[in-house]
Protein backbone atom coordinates (compact mmCIF):
# COMPACT_ATOMS: atom_id res chain seq x y z
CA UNK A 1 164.09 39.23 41.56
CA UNK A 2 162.14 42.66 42.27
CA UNK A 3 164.67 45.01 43.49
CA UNK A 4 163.29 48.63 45.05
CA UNK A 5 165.16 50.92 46.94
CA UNK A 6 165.93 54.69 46.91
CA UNK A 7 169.63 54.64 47.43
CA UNK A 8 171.68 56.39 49.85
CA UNK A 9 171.60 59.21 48.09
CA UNK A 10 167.73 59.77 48.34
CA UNK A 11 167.40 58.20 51.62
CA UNK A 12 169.99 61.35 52.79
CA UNK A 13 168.34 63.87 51.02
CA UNK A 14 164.70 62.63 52.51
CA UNK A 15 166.15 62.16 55.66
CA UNK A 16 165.11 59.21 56.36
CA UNK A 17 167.10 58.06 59.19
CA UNK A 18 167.21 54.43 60.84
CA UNK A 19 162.71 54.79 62.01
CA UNK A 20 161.78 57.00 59.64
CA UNK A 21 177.03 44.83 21.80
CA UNK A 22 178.18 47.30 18.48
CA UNK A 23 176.62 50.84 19.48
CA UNK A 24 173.48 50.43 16.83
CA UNK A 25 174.45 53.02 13.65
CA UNK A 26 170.92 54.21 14.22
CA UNK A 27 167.44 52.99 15.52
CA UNK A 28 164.64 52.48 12.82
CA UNK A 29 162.95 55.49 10.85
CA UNK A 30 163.90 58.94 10.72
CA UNK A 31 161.77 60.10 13.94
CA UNK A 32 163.33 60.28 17.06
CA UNK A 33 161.09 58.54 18.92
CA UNK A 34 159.99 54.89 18.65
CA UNK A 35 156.34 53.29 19.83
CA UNK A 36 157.04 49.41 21.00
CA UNK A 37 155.18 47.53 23.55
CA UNK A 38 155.09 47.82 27.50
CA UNK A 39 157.64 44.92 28.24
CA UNK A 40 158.88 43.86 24.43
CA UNK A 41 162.04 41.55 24.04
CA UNK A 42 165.01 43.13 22.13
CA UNK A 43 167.72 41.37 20.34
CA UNK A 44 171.06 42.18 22.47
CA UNK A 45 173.88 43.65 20.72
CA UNK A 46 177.56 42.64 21.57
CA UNK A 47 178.45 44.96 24.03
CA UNK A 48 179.63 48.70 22.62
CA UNK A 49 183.35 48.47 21.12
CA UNK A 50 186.35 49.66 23.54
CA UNK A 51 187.26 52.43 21.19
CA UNK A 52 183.47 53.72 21.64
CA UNK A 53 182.82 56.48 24.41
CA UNK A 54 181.74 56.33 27.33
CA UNK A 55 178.10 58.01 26.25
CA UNK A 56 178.23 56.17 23.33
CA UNK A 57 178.59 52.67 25.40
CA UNK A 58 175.65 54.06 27.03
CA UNK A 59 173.51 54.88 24.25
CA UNK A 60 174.27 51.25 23.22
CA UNK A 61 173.16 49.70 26.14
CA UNK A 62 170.13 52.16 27.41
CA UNK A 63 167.00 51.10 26.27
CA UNK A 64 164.81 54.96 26.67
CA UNK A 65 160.81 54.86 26.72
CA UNK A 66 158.92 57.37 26.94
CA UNK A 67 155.66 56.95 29.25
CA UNK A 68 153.59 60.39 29.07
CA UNK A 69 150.38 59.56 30.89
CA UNK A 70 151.39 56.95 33.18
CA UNK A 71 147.60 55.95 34.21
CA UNK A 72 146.36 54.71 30.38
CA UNK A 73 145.36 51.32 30.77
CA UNK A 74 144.13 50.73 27.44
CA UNK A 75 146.60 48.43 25.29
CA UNK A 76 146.50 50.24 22.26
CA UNK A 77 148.69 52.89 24.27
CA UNK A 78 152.40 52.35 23.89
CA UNK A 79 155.17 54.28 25.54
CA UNK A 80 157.59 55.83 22.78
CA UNK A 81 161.11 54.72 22.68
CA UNK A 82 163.87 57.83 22.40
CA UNK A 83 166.25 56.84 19.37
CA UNK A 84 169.77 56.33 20.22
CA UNK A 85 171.13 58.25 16.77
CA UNK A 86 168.96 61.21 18.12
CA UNK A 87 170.25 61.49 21.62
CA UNK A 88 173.81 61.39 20.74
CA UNK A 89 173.43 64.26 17.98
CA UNK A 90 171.70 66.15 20.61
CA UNK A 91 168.14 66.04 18.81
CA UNK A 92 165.46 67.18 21.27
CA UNK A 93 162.40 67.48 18.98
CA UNK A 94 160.31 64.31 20.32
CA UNK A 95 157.16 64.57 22.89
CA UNK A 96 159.70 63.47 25.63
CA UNK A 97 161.34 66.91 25.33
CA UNK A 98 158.24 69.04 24.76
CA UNK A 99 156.74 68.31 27.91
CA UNK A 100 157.62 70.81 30.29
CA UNK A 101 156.31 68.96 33.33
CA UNK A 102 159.69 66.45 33.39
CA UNK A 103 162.79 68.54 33.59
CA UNK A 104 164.50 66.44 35.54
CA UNK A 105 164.08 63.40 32.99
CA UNK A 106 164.85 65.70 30.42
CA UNK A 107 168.43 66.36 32.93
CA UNK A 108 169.03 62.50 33.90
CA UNK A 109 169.00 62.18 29.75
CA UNK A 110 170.98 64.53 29.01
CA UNK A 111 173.76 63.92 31.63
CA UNK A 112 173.77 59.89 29.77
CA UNK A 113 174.24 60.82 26.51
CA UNK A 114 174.75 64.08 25.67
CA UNK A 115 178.76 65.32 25.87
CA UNK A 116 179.81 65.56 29.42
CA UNK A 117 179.84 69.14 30.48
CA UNK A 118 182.33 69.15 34.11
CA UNK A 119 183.96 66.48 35.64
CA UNK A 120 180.93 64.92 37.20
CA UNK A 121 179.09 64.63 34.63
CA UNK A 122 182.13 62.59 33.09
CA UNK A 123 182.84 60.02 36.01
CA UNK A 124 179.03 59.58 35.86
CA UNK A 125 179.53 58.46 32.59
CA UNK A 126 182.83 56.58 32.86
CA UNK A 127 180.71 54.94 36.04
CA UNK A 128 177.45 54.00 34.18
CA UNK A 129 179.19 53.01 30.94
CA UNK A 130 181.27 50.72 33.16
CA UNK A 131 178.87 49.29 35.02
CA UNK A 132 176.77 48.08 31.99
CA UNK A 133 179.77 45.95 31.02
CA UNK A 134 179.40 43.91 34.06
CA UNK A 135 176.48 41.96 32.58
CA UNK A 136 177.08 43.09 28.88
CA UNK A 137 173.01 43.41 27.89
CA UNK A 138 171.07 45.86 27.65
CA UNK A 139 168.44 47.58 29.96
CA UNK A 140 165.26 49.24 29.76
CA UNK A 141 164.32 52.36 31.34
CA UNK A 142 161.06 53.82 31.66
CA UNK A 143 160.85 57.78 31.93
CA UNK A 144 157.96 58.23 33.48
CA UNK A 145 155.91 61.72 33.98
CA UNK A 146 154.14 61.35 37.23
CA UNK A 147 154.58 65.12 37.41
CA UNK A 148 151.86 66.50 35.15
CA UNK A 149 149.12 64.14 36.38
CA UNK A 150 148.51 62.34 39.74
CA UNK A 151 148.64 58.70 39.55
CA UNK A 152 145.45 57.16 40.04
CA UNK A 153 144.00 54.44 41.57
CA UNK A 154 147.26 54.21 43.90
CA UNK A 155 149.58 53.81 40.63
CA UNK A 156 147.89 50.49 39.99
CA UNK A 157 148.53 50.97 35.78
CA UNK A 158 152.03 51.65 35.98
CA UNK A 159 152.25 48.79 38.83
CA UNK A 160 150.30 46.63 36.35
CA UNK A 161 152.21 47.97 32.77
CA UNK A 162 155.92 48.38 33.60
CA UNK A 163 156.31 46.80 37.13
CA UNK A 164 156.83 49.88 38.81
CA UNK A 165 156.52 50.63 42.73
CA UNK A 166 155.07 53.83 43.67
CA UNK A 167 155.36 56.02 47.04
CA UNK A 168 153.37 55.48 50.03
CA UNK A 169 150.93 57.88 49.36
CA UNK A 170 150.54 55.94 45.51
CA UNK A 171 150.86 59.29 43.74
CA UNK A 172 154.66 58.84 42.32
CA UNK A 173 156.92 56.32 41.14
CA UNK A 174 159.30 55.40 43.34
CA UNK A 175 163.27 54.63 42.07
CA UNK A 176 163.28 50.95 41.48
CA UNK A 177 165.07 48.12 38.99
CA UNK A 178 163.87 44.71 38.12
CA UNK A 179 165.79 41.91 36.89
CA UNK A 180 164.28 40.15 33.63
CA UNK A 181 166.14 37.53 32.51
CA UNK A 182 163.05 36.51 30.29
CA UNK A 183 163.74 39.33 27.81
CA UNK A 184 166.77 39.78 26.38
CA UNK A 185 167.79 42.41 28.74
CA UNK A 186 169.32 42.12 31.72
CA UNK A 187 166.15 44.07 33.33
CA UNK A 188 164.97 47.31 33.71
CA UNK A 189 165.16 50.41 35.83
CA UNK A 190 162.50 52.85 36.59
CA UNK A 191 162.31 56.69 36.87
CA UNK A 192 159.76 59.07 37.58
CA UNK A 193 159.70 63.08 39.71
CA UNK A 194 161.58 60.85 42.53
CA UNK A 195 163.99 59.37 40.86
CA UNK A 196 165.47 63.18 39.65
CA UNK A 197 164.57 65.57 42.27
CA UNK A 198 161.60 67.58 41.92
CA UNK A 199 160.22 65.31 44.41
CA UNK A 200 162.75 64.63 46.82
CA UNK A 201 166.45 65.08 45.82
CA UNK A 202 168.80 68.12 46.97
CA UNK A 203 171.14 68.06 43.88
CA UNK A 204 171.93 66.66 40.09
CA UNK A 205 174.17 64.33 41.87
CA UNK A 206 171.78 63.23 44.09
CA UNK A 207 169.86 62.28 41.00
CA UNK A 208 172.47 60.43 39.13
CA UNK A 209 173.77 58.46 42.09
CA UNK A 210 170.11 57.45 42.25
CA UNK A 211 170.15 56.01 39.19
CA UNK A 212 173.56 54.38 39.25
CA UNK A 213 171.87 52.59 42.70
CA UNK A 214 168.92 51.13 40.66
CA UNK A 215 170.93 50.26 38.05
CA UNK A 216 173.40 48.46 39.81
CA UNK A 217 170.58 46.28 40.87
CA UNK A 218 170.40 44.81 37.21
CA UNK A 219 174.19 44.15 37.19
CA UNK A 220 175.00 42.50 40.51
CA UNK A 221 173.56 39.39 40.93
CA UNK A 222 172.48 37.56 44.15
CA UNK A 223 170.34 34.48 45.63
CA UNK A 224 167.10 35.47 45.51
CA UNK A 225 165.19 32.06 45.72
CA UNK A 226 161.76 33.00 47.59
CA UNK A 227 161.56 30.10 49.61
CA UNK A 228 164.33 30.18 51.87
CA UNK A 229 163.10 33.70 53.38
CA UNK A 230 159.21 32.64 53.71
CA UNK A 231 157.05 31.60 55.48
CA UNK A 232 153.16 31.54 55.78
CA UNK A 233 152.81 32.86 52.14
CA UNK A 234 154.97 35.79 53.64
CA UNK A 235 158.51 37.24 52.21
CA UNK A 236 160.94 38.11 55.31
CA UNK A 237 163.65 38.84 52.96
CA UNK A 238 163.34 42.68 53.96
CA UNK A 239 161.33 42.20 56.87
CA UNK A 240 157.32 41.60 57.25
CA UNK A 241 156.89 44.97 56.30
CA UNK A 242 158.94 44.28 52.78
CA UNK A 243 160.57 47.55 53.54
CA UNK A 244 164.45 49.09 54.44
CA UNK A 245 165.89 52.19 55.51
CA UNK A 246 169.90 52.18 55.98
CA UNK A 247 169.76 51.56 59.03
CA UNK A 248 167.54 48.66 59.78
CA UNK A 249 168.94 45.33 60.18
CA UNK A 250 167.67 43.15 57.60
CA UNK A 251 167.24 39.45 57.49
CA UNK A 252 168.16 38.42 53.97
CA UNK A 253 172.10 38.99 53.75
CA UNK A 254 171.50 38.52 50.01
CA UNK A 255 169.02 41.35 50.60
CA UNK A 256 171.84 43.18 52.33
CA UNK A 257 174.29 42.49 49.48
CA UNK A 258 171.47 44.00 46.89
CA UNK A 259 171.53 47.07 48.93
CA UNK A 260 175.01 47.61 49.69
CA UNK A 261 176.50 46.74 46.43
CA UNK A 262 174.33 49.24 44.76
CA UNK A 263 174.97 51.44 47.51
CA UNK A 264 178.74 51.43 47.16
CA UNK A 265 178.56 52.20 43.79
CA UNK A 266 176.82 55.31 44.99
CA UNK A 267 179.33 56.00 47.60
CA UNK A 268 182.32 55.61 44.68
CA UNK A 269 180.15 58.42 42.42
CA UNK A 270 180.00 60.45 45.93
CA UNK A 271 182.77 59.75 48.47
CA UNK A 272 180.66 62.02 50.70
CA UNK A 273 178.51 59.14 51.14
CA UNK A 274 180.90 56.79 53.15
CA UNK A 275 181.66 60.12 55.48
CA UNK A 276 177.37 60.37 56.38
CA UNK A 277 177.29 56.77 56.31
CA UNK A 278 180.05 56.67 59.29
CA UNK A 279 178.28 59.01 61.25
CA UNK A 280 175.22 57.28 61.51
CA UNK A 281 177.22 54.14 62.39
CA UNK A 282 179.32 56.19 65.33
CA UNK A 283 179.10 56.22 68.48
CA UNK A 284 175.77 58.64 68.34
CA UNK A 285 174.07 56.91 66.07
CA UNK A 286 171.49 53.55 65.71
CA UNK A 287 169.78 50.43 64.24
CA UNK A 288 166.56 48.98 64.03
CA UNK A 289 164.94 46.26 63.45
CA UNK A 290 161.70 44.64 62.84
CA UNK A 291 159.37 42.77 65.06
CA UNK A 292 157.22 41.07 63.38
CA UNK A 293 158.21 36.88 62.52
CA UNK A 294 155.95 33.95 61.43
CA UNK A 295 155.14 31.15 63.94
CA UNK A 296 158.22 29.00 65.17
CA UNK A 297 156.83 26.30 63.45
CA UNK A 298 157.72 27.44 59.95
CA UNK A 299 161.70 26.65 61.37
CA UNK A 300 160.87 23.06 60.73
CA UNK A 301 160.46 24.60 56.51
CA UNK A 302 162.96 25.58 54.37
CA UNK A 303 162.81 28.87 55.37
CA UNK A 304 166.55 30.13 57.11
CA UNK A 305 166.43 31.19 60.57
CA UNK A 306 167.49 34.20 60.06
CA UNK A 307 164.21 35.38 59.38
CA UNK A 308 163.68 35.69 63.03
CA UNK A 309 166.14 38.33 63.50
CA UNK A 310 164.67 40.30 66.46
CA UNK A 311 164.06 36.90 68.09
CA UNK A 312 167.86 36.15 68.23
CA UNK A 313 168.49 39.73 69.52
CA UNK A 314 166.36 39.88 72.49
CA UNK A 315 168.10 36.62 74.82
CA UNK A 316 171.50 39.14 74.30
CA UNK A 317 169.64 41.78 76.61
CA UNK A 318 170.56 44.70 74.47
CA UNK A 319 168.47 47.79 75.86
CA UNK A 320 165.68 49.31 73.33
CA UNK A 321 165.46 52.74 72.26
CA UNK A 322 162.13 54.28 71.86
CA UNK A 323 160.51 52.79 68.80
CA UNK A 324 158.64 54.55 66.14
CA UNK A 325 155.27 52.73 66.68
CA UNK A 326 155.45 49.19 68.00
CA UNK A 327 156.42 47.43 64.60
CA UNK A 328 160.71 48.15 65.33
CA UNK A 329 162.93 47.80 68.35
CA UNK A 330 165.78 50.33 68.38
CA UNK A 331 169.28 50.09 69.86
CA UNK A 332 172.09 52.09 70.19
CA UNK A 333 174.98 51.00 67.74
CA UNK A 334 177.56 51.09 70.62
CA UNK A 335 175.61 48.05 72.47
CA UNK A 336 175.01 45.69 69.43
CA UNK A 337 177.52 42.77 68.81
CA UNK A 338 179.70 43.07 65.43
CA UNK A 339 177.76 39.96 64.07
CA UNK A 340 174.72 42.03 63.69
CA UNK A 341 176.18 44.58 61.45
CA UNK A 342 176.58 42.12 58.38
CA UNK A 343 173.08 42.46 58.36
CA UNK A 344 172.83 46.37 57.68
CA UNK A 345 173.33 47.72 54.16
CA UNK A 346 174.98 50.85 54.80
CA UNK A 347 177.79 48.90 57.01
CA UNK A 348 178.10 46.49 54.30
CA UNK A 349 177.89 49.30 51.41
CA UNK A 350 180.71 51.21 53.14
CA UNK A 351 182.93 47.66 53.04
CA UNK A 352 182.54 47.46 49.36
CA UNK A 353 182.73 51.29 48.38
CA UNK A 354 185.84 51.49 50.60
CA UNK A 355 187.20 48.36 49.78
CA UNK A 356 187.32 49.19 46.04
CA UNK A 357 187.93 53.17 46.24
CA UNK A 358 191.10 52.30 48.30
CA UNK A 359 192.60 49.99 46.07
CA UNK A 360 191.13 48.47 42.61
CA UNK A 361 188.53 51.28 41.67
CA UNK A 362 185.27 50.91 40.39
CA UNK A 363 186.67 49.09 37.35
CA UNK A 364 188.23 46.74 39.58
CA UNK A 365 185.56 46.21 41.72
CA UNK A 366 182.73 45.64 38.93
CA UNK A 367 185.54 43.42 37.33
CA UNK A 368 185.43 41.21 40.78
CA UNK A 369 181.47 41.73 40.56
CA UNK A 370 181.54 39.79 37.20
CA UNK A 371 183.02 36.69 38.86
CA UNK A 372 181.14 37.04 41.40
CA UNK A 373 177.77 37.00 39.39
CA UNK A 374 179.10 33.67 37.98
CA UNK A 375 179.55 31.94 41.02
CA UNK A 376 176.01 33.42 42.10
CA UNK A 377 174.48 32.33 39.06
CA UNK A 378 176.21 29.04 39.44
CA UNK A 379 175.39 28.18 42.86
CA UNK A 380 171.76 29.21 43.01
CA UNK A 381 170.53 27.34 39.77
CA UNK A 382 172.23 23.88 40.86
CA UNK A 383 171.11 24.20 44.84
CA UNK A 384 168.20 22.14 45.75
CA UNK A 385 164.78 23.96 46.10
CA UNK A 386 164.75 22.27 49.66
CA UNK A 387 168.02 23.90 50.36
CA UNK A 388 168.39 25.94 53.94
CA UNK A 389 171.73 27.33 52.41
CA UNK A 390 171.94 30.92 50.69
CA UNK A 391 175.08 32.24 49.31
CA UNK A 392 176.80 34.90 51.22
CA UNK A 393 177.76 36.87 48.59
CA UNK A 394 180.32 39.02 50.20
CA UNK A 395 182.23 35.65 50.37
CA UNK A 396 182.67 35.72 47.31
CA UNK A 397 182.83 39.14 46.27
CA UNK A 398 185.99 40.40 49.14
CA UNK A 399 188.33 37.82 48.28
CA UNK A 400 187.79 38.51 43.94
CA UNK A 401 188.57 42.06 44.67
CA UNK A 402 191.56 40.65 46.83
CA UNK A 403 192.29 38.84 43.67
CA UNK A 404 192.12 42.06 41.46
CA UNK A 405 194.44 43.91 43.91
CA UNK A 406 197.01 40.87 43.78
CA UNK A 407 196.46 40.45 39.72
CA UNK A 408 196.49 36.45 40.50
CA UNK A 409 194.10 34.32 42.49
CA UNK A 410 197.02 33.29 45.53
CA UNK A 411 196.87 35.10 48.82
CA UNK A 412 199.66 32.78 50.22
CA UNK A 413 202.07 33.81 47.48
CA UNK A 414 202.10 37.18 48.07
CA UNK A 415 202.89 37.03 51.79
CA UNK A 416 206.50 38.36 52.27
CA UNK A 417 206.96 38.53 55.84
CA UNK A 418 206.29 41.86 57.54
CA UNK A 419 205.63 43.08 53.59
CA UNK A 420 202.29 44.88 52.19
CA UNK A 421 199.34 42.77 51.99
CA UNK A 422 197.16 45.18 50.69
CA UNK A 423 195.46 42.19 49.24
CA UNK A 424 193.75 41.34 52.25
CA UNK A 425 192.50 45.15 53.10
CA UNK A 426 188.45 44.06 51.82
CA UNK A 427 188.43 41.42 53.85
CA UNK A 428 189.62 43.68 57.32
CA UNK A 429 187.66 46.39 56.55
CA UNK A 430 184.64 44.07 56.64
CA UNK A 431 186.54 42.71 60.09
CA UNK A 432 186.62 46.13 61.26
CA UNK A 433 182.84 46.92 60.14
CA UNK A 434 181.37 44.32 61.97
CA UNK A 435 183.59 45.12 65.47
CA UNK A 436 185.98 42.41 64.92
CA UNK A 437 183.73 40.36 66.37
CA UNK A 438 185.43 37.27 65.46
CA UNK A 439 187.56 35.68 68.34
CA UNK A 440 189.44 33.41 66.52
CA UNK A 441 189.55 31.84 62.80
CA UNK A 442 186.25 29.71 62.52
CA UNK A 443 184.38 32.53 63.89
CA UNK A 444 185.39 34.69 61.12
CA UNK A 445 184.40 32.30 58.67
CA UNK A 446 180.99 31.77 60.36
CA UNK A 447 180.54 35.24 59.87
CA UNK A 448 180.11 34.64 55.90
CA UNK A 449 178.14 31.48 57.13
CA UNK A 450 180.96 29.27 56.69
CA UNK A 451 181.35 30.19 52.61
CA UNK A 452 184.45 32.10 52.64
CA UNK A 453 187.67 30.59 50.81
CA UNK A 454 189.50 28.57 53.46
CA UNK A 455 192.31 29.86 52.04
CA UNK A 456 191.64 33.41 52.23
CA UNK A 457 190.03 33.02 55.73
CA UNK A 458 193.46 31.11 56.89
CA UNK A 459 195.67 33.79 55.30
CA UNK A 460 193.80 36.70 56.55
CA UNK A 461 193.55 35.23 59.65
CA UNK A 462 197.07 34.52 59.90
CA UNK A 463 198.24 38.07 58.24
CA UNK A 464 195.46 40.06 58.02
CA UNK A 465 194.20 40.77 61.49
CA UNK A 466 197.10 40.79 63.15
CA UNK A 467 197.99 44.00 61.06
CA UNK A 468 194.63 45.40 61.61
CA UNK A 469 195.17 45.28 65.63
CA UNK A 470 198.48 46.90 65.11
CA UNK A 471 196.80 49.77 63.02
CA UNK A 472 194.10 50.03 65.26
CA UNK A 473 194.40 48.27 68.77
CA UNK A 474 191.16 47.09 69.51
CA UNK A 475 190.15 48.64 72.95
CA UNK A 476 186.51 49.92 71.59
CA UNK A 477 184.27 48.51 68.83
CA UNK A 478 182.78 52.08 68.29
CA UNK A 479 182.79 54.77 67.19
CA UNK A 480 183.46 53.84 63.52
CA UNK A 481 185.27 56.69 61.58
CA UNK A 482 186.89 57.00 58.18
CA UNK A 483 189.93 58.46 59.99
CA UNK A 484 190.23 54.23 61.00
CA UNK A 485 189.48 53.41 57.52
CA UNK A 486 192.50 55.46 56.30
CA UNK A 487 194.62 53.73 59.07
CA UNK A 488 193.94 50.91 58.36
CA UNK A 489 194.50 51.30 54.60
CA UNK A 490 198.00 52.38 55.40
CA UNK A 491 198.73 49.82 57.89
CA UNK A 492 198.27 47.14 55.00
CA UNK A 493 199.83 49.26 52.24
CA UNK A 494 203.17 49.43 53.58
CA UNK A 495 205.69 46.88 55.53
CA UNK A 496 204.96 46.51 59.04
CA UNK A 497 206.05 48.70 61.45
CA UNK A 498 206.68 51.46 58.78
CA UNK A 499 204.81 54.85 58.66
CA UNK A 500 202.13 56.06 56.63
């Protein structure tokens, strides 16, 4: 599945608002670069050993090519591959480090493999090296310099070559990540002058939690069979318009998942995240949504209802903010109905981030990710093509990092009546996300379109939401604010009725 997004980071810093294996002993030859083809298959490795590092995990699993002149059709030309031996010693005596034009590659490099040199630099590490456990293979990522020379022809050679999206204006590579389960990888991730700042980004930070977004989009897994969000030769997954900002609502909730999972993992490298993600979600802020949808008749197809989005949002008689254009319908967050919101990224991105920041950590939360990608995987090649069902990934995803907090797969055996159950905190902070919404037990369970454990919708049901509307009494659905989020951690932390 093509994956292309900016991340939270970069949609901040543009301000973009809602309308706007063994670690290999050393690589072949004595050079430090390597020449292989555009999109060549590579034996995988077992994943790096435990006692490794984290950059050295990294070097194990990070594929590096080089692609100096991005707009080279001619198949003789081959991007050069950094060695791995090189890197970690520190070597910077290959073409990739004489050209002067791609600092910022040179930095994104250097803060991967090189020894960490503060405290960000090693959680970026820890984070990354992490995260490539997930799926255990390795990845490919193309540095490339759209810096020193325009693209031409609207990037159509790097579109063609390495699968890469480029900007609006088709003069620079936009972030992006690909699965490719064909190779031997588990896909690849994309960088060019927007990926690391001299195009876009306010900070090294900015840059890195960039990256970690993309490349979470080669680790987490979700349902991306075409058909079910089509119509009219047409993919609806994002919207007509095959586009998303972090506040649109989207049609695809695996679309959403995509988003906010990588998103989260952003938000964990950069807690200041979930804090600008709040605001927009307050009581000032908005969503949109796209107008455009294929012909009713299509609703007879395969293709989930869902797709028509704005169509189920107009009968509700929501007022519309002035639109950018005519293409989106805008709304003011305060008047839209819980429901709507597990169809935003950022909403959804803020339930994971928080969810695992809270309680399990990122290694808990990309351990839960792992199961999850089974159950994905499982589900989506054994459906029938005619299927109208996609898997609600969050379904699966809240109730493994329940299990990781518990450290056994039973909610019910935890209960202790009026004790913690902490256990149950991923699953009501996506209840508090989308309003609490839910009015009673099935609706909460319709909410993850029926998919969610029965037993973990019965027991937070039962134990989980009653504790949330002691935390926070529900007299208002908005605004949204972390101060709630901390509340509500507490609440379900400690016995009832205790203090924080």
């Amino acid at each position: 599945m093509r994956v292309i997004s900016v991340g939270v980071a970069g949609l901040v810093a543009l301000g973009l608002s809602a309308f706007s294996g063994d670690v290999p002993s050393a690589d072949r030859g004595a050079d430090s670069v390597e020449r292989t083809s555009a999109r060549a298959s590579h034996h995988t490795p077992g994943p790096p050993t435990a006692v490794a590092t984290p950059r050295e995990r990294i070097a194990g699993y990070l594929l590096f090519y080089y692609v100096s002149d991005p707009n080279n059709a001619n198949p003789a030309y081959l991007p050069q591959r950094l060695a791995s031996a090189a890197l970690l010693a520190g070597k910077e005596d290959s073409d990739f480090w004489r050209d002067t034009d791609i600092q910022g590659l040179h930095d994104l490099v250097r803060s991967l493999v090189q020894e960490p040199v503060d405290d960000a630099s090693r959680r970026f590490q820890a984070l990354v090296a992490d995260l490539l456990d997930v799926r255990g293979k390795r990845v490919a990522v193309y540095l490339i310099d759209d810096a020193g020379q325009a693209l031409q022809n609207g990037g159509k050679v790097v579109e063609d070559r390495y699968d890469a999206s480029v900007d609006a204006a088709g003069t620079a590579v936009w972030p992006s990540a690909q699965d490719d389960e064909a190779l031997d990888l588990s896909g690849s991730v994309l960088a060019g002058s927007f990926s690391t700042g001299e195009a876009n980004l306010s900070s090294a930070e900015d840059s890195r939690s960039t990256f970690l977004h993309e490349l979470t989009h080669v680790q987490a897994l979700s349902d991306a069979r075409p058909h079910l969000f089509s119509a009219g030769g047409v993919d609806y997954g994002y919207g007509k318009d095959g586009d998303h900002g972090g506040f649109e609502l989207i049609p695809d909730k695996s679309t959403v998942y995509d988003e906010a999972v990588a998103g989260a993992v952003e938000m964990l490298f950069e807690p200041h995240l979930v804090d600008e993600a709040m605001e927009g979600l307050g009581k000032n802020g908005y969503m949109y949504v796209e107008k455009a949808a294929p012909d009713a008749k299509y609703r007879k197809t395969s293709t989930l209802d869902d797709v028509w989005l704005y169509d189920r949002i107009k009968p509700l008689g929501i007022p519309e903010l002035k639109a950018k254009g005519k293409k989106y319908a805008a709304y003011d967050v305060a008047d839209l109905p819980g429901f709507l919101f597990a169809h935003n990224e950022t909403a959804m991105g803020v339930v994971v981030a928080e969810a695992a920041r809270r309680t399990t950590g990122a290694r808990g939360l990309f351990r839960a990710l792992d199961r999850t990608n089974l159950v994905v995987k499982r589900e989506t090649d054994t459906s029938a093509d005619v299927s109208r069902v996609t898997v609600v990934e969050l379904a699966v995803l809240l109730p493994q990092l329940g299990r990781e907090i518990l450290g056994h797969s039973d909610p019910e055996a935890a209960l202790v009546s009026g004790g913690p159950v902490l256990h149950l905190f991923p699953l009501a902070v996506y209840d508090y996300m989308t309003g609490r919404y839910a009015d009673s037990e099935a609706a909460f369970g319709d909410l993850f379109n029926g998919q969610l454990d029965p037993t973990w919708l019965s027991v937070y049901w039962q134990a989980g939401r009653p504790r949330l509307d002691s935390a926070l009494p529900p007299t208002s659905r908005v605004p949204r604010s972390a101060a709630d989020l901390q509340a509500i951690e507490t609440a379900f932390k400690t016995d009832a009725g205790a203090g924080g």
